[in-house]
Protein backbone atom coordinates (compact mmCIF):
# COMPACT_ATOMS: atom_id res chain seq x y z
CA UNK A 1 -217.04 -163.20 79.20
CA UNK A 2 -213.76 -163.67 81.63
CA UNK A 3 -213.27 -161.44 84.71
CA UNK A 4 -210.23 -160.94 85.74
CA UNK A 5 -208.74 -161.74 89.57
CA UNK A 6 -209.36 -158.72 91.67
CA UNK A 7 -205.91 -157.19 92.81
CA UNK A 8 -204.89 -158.22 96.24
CA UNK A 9 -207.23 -160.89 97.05
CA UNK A 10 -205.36 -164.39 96.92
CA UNK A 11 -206.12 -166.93 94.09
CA UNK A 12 -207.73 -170.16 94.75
CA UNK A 13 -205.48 -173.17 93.84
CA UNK A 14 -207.55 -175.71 91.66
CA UNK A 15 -205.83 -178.94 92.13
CA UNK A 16 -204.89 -180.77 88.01
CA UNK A 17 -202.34 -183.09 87.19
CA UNK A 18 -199.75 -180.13 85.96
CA UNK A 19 -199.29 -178.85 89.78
CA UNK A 20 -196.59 -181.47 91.86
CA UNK A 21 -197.80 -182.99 95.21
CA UNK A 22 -197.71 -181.30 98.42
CA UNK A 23 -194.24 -181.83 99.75
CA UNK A 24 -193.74 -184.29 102.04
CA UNK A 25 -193.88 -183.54 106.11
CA UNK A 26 -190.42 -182.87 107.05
CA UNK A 27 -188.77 -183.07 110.22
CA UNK A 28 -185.87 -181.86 111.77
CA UNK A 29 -182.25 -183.01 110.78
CA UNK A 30 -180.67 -184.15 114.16
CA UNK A 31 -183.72 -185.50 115.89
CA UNK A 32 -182.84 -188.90 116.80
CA UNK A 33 -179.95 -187.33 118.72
CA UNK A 34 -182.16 -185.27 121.25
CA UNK A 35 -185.02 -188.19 120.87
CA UNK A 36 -182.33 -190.53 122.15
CA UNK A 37 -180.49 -188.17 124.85
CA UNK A 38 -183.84 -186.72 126.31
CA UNK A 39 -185.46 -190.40 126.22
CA UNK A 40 -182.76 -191.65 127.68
CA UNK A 41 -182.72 -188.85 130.83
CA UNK A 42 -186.43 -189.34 131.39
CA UNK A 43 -186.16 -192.88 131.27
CA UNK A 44 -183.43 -192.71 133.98
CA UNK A 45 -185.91 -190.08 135.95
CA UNK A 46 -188.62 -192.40 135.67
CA UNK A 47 -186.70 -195.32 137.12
CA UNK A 48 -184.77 -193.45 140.11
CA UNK A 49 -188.85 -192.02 140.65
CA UNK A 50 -190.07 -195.48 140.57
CA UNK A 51 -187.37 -197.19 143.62
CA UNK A 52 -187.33 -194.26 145.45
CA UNK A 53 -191.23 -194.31 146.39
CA UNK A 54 -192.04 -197.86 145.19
CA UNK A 55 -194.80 -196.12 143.70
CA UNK A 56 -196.06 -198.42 140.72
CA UNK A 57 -197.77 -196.19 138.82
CA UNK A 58 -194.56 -194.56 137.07
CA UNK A 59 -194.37 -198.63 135.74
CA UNK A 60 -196.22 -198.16 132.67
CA UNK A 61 -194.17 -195.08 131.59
CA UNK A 62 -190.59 -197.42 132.37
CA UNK A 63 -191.91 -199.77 130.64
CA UNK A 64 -192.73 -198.17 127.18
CA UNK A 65 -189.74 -196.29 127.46
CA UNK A 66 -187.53 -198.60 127.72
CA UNK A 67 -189.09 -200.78 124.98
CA UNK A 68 -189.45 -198.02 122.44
CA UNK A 69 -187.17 -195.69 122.96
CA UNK A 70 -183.69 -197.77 120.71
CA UNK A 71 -185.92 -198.64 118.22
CA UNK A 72 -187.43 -195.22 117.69
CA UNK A 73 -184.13 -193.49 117.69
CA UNK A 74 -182.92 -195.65 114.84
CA UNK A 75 -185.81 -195.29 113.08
CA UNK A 76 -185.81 -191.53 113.03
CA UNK A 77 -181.95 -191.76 112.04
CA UNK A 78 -183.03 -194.12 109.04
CA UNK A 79 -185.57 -191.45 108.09
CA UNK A 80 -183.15 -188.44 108.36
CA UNK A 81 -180.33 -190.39 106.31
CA UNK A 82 -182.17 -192.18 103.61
CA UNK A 83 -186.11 -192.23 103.77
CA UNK A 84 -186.98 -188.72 102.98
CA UNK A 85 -188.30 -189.41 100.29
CA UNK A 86 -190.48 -192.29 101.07
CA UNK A 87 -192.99 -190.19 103.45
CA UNK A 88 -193.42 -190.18 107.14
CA UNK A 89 -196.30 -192.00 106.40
CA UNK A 90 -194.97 -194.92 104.87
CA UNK A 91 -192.76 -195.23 107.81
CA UNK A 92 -195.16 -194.75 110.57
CA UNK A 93 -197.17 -197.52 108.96
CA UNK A 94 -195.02 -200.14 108.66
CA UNK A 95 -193.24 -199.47 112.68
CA UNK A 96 -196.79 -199.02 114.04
CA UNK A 97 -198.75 -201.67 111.92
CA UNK A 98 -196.14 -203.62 110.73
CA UNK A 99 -194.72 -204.00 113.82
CA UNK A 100 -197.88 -205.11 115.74
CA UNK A 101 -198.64 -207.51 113.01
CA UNK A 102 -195.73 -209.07 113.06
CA UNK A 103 -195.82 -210.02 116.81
CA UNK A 104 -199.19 -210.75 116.43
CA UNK A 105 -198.62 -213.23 113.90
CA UNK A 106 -195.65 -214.85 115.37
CA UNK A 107 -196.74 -215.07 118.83
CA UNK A 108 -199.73 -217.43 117.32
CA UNK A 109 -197.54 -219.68 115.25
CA UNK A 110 -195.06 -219.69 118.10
CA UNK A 111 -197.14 -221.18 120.73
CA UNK A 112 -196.06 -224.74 120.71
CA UNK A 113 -192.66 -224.01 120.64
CA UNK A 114 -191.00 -224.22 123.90
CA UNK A 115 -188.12 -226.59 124.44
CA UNK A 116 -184.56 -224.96 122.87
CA UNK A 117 -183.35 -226.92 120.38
CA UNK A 118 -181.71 -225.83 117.03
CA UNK A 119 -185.13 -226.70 115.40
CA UNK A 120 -186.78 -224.72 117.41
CA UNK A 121 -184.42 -221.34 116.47
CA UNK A 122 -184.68 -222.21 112.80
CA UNK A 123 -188.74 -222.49 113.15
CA UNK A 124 -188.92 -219.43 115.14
CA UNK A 125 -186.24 -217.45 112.70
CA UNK A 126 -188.60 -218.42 109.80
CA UNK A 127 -191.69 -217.65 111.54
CA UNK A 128 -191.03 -214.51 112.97
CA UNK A 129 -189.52 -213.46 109.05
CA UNK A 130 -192.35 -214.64 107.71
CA UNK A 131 -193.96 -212.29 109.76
CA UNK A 132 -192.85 -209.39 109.86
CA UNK A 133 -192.42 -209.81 105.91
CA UNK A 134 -195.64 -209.88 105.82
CA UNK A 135 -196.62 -207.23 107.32
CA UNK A 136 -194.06 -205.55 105.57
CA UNK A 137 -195.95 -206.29 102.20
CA UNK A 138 -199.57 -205.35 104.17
CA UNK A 139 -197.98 -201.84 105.18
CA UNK A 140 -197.40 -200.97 101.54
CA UNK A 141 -200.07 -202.51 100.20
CA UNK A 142 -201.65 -199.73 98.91
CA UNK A 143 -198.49 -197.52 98.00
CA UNK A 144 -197.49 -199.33 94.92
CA UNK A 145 -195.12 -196.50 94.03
CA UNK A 146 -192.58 -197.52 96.99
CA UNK A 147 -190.16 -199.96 95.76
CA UNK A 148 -185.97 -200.54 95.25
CA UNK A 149 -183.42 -201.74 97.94
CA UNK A 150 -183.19 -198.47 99.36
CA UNK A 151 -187.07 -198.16 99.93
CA UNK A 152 -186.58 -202.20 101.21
CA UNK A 153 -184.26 -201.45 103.62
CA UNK A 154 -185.69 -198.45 105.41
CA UNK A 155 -188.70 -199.97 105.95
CA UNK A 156 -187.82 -203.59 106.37
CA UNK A 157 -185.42 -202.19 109.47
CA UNK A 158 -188.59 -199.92 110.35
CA UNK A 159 -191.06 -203.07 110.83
CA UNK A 160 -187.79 -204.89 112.49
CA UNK A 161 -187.84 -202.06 114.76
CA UNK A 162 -191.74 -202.10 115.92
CA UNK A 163 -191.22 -205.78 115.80
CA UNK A 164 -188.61 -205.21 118.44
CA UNK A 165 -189.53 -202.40 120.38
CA UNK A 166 -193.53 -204.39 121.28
CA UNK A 167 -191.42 -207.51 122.04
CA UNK A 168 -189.28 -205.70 124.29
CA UNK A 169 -192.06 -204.45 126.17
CA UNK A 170 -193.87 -208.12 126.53
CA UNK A 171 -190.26 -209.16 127.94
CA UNK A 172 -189.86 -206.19 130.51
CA UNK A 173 -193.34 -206.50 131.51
CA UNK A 174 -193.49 -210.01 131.98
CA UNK A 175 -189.73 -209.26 134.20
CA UNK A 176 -191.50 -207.03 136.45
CA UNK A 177 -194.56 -209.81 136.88
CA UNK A 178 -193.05 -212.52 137.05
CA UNK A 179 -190.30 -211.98 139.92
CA UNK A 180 -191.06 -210.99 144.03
CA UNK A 181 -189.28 -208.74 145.77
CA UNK A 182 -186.77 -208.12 142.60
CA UNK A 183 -189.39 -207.11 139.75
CA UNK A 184 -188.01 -203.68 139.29
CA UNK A 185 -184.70 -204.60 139.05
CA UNK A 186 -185.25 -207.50 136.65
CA UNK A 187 -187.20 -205.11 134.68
CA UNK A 188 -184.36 -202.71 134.69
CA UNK A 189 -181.96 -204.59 133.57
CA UNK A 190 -184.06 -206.88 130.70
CA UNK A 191 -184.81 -203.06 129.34
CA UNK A 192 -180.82 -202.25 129.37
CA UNK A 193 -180.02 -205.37 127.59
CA UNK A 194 -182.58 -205.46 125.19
CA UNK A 195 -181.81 -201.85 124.36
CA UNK A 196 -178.28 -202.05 123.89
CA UNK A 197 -178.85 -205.33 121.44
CA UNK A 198 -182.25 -203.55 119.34
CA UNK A 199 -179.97 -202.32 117.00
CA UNK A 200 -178.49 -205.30 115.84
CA UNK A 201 -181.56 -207.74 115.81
CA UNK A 202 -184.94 -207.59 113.86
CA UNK A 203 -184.20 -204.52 112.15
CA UNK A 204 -181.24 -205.73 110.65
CA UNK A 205 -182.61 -209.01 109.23
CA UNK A 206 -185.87 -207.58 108.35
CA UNK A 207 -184.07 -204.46 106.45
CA UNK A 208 -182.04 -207.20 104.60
CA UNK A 209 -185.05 -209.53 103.37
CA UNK A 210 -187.25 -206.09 102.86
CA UNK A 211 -184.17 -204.85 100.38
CA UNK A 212 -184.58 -207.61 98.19
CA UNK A 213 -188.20 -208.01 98.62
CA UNK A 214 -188.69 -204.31 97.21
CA UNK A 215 -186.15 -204.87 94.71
CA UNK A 216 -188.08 -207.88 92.65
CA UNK A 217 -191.92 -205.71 93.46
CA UNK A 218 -193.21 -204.84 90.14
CA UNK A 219 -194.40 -201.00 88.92
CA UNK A 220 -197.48 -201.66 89.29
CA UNK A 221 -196.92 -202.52 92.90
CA UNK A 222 -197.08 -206.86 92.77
CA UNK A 223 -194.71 -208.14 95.14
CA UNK A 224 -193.25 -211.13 93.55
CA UNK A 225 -191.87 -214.72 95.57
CA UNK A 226 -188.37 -214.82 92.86
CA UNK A 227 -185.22 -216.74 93.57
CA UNK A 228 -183.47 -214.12 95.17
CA UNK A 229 -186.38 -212.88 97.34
CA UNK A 230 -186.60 -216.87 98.68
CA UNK A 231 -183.39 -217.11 99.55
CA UNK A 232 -182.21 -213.94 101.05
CA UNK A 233 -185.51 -214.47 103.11
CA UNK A 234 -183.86 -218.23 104.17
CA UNK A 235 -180.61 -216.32 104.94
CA UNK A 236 -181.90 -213.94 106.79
CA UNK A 237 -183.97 -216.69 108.97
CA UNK A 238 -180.83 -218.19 109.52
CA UNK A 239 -179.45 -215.22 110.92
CA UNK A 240 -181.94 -215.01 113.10
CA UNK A 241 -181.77 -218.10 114.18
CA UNK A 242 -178.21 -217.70 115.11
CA UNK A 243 -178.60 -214.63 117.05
CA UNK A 244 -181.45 -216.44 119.18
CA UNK A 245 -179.57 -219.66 120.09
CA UNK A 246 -176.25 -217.82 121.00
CA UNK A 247 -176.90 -218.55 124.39
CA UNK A 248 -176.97 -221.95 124.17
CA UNK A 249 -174.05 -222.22 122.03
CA UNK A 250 -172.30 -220.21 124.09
CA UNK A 251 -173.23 -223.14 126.95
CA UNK A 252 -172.23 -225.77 125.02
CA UNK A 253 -169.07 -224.39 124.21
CA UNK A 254 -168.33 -223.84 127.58
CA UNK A 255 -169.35 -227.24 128.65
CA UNK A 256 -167.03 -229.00 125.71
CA UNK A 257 -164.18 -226.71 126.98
CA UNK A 258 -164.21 -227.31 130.75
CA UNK A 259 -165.14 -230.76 130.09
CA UNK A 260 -168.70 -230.61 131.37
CA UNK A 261 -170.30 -233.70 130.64
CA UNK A 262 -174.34 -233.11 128.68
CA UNK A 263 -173.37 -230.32 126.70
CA UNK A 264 -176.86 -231.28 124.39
CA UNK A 265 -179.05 -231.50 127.58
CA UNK A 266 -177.02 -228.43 129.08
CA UNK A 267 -178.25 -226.17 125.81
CA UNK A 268 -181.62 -227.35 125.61
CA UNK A 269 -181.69 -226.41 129.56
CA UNK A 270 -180.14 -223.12 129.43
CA UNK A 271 -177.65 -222.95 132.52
CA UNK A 272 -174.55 -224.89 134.26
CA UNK A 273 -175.99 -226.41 137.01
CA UNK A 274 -173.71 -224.39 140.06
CA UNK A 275 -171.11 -223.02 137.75
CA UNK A 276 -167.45 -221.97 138.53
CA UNK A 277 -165.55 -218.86 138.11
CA UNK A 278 -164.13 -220.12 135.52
CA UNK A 279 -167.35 -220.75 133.74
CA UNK A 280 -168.89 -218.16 134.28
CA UNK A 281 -166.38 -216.13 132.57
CA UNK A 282 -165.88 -218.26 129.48
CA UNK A 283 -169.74 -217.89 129.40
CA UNK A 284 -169.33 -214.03 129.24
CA UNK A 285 -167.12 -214.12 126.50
CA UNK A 286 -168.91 -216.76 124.33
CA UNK A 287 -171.59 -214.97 124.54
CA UNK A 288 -170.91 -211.74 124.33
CA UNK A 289 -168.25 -212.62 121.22
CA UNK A 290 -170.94 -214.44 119.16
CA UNK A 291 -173.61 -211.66 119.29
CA UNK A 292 -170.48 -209.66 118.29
CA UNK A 293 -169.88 -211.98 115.52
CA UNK A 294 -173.76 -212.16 114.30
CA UNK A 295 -174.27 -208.74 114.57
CA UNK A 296 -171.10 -208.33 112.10
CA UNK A 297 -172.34 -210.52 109.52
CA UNK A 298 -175.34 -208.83 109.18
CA UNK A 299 -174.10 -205.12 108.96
CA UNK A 300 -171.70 -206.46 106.60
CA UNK A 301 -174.99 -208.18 104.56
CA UNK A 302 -176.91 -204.98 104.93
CA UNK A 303 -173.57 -202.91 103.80
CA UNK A 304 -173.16 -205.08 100.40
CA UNK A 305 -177.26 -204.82 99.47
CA UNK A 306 -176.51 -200.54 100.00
CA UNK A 307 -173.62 -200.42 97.74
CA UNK A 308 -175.60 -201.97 94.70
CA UNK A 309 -177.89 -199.07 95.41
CA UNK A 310 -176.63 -195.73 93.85
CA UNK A 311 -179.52 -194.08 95.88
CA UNK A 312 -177.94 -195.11 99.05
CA UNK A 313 -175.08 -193.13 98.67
CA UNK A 314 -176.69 -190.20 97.30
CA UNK A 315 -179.07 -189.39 100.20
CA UNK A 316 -178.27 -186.61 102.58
């Protein structure tokens, strides 16, 4: 005997495969903009706050601004262009876990290098990739259903980013430790360059090796070490190693120009002993122009792995 519903009163929803999942939790189009202008304005607050009553307490709050608040942006503006689909969750994961992980990891393996040299930038561009790959692949570990270039390069770029933004904040904090009578201002200024540079750093070589990582990952959710997935992971150490040793280069260059004797000793060192005008400017402009120049070569790498993606173009 069946009764039927009684009128009025709602029905119960039995969960079965022939209902779809629950959509996914959406946010806002247009919220990296106010993320980035309102971080930005209490960031500024916080620092005028902090000199004007050399209070230390506001610290804490400078500091995680400053070190979060690029990568966030970008991460919510990769989400709002092309990640939709892939879950907040899945994104969350790998800028929160991945990220931490990946520091984590390199910062162990890193230890006994100190002395610049150009084997020192390749080991540390292969061990920080290493890295963050793998927490990439430890972040999606149990979402086998998350895979292509698209999927690759959102969240590659998303671990790049908590990569970045928990290395920031060692750097600033150790700036504002590790100077007297100036910690503030070195701590304002390490936060404004490492901001302005986020963008063009971890996230873009971890997005790149992440895109082909995800493309070669099976359906069932193996992640597979193929030809391609070695050596776009090589590349992209190389990249990194590049963007890490540009300020050496951009010493040596400036000591083989102006004649300089030492220009090896003068880029393991890191500096011109006293300097000239002349120097110093030539020293801008290296370095400024090859983080220019590295920064080009990968949007251009990340631009060509998009365009074999038809998904790419077709998000909002």
């Amino acid at each position: 005997m069946t009764h039927s519903p009684s009128p009025g009163r709602p029905q119960a929803r039995i969960p079965g495969p022939q209902q779809p999942p629950p959509p996914y939790p959406r946010i806002r189009t247009g919220l990296w903009r106010r993320s980035l202008g309102g971080g930005l304005a209490l960031w500024a607050l916080t620092a005028v706050v902090t000199y004007a009553t050399r209070n230390t307490a506001p610290l804490p709050t400078l500091i995680l601004l400053g070190g979060f608040l690029v990568p966030v942006v970008f991460v919510l503006w990769a989400y709002e262009r092309h990640g939709r689909d892939l879950g907040v969750s899945a994104v969350l994961g790998c800028f929160l876990a991945g990220g931490a992980l990946g520091v984590l990891g390199a910062s162990v393996t890193e230890s006994g290098l100190v002395r610049p040299s150009w084997g020192m930038f390749v080991s540390v561009g292969l061990i920080e990739e290493a890295a963050k790959l793998g927490a990439l692949v430890f972040a999606l570990r149990r979402l086998p259903g998350i895979r292509g270039m698209r999927a690759g390069l959102v969240l590659g770029a998303a671990v790049g980013f908590g990569f970045a933004a928990l290395e920031s904040t060692g750097y600033a904090l150790t700036a504002a430790l590790s100077t007297q009578g100036a910690g503030l201002r070195a701590l304002i200024e390490t936060e404004l360059l490492r901001g302005a540079l986020a963008p063009f750093g971890h996230g873009l070589s971890t997005a790149i090796a992440g895109g082909v990582l995800l493309t070669s990952r099976r359906p069932n959710g193996r992640f597979r070490l193929t030809a391609p997935v070695a050596g776009t992971f090589l590349g992209a150490s190389l990249l990194h190693a590049l963007w890490d040793s540009t300020h050496g280069v951009a010493i040596w260059l400036v000591a083989r120009l102006t004649g300089t004797g030492g220009g090896r000793e003068l880029f393991a060192e890191g500096y011109i002993p006293r300097p000239t005008a002349a120097q110093e400017h030539l020293f801008a402009l290296f370095s400024i122009g090859l983080l220019v120049l590295v920064s080009l070569l990968g949007i251009a790498w990340v631009g060509s792995l998009a365009r074999r993606d038809p998904s790419w173009r077709n998000t909002p």
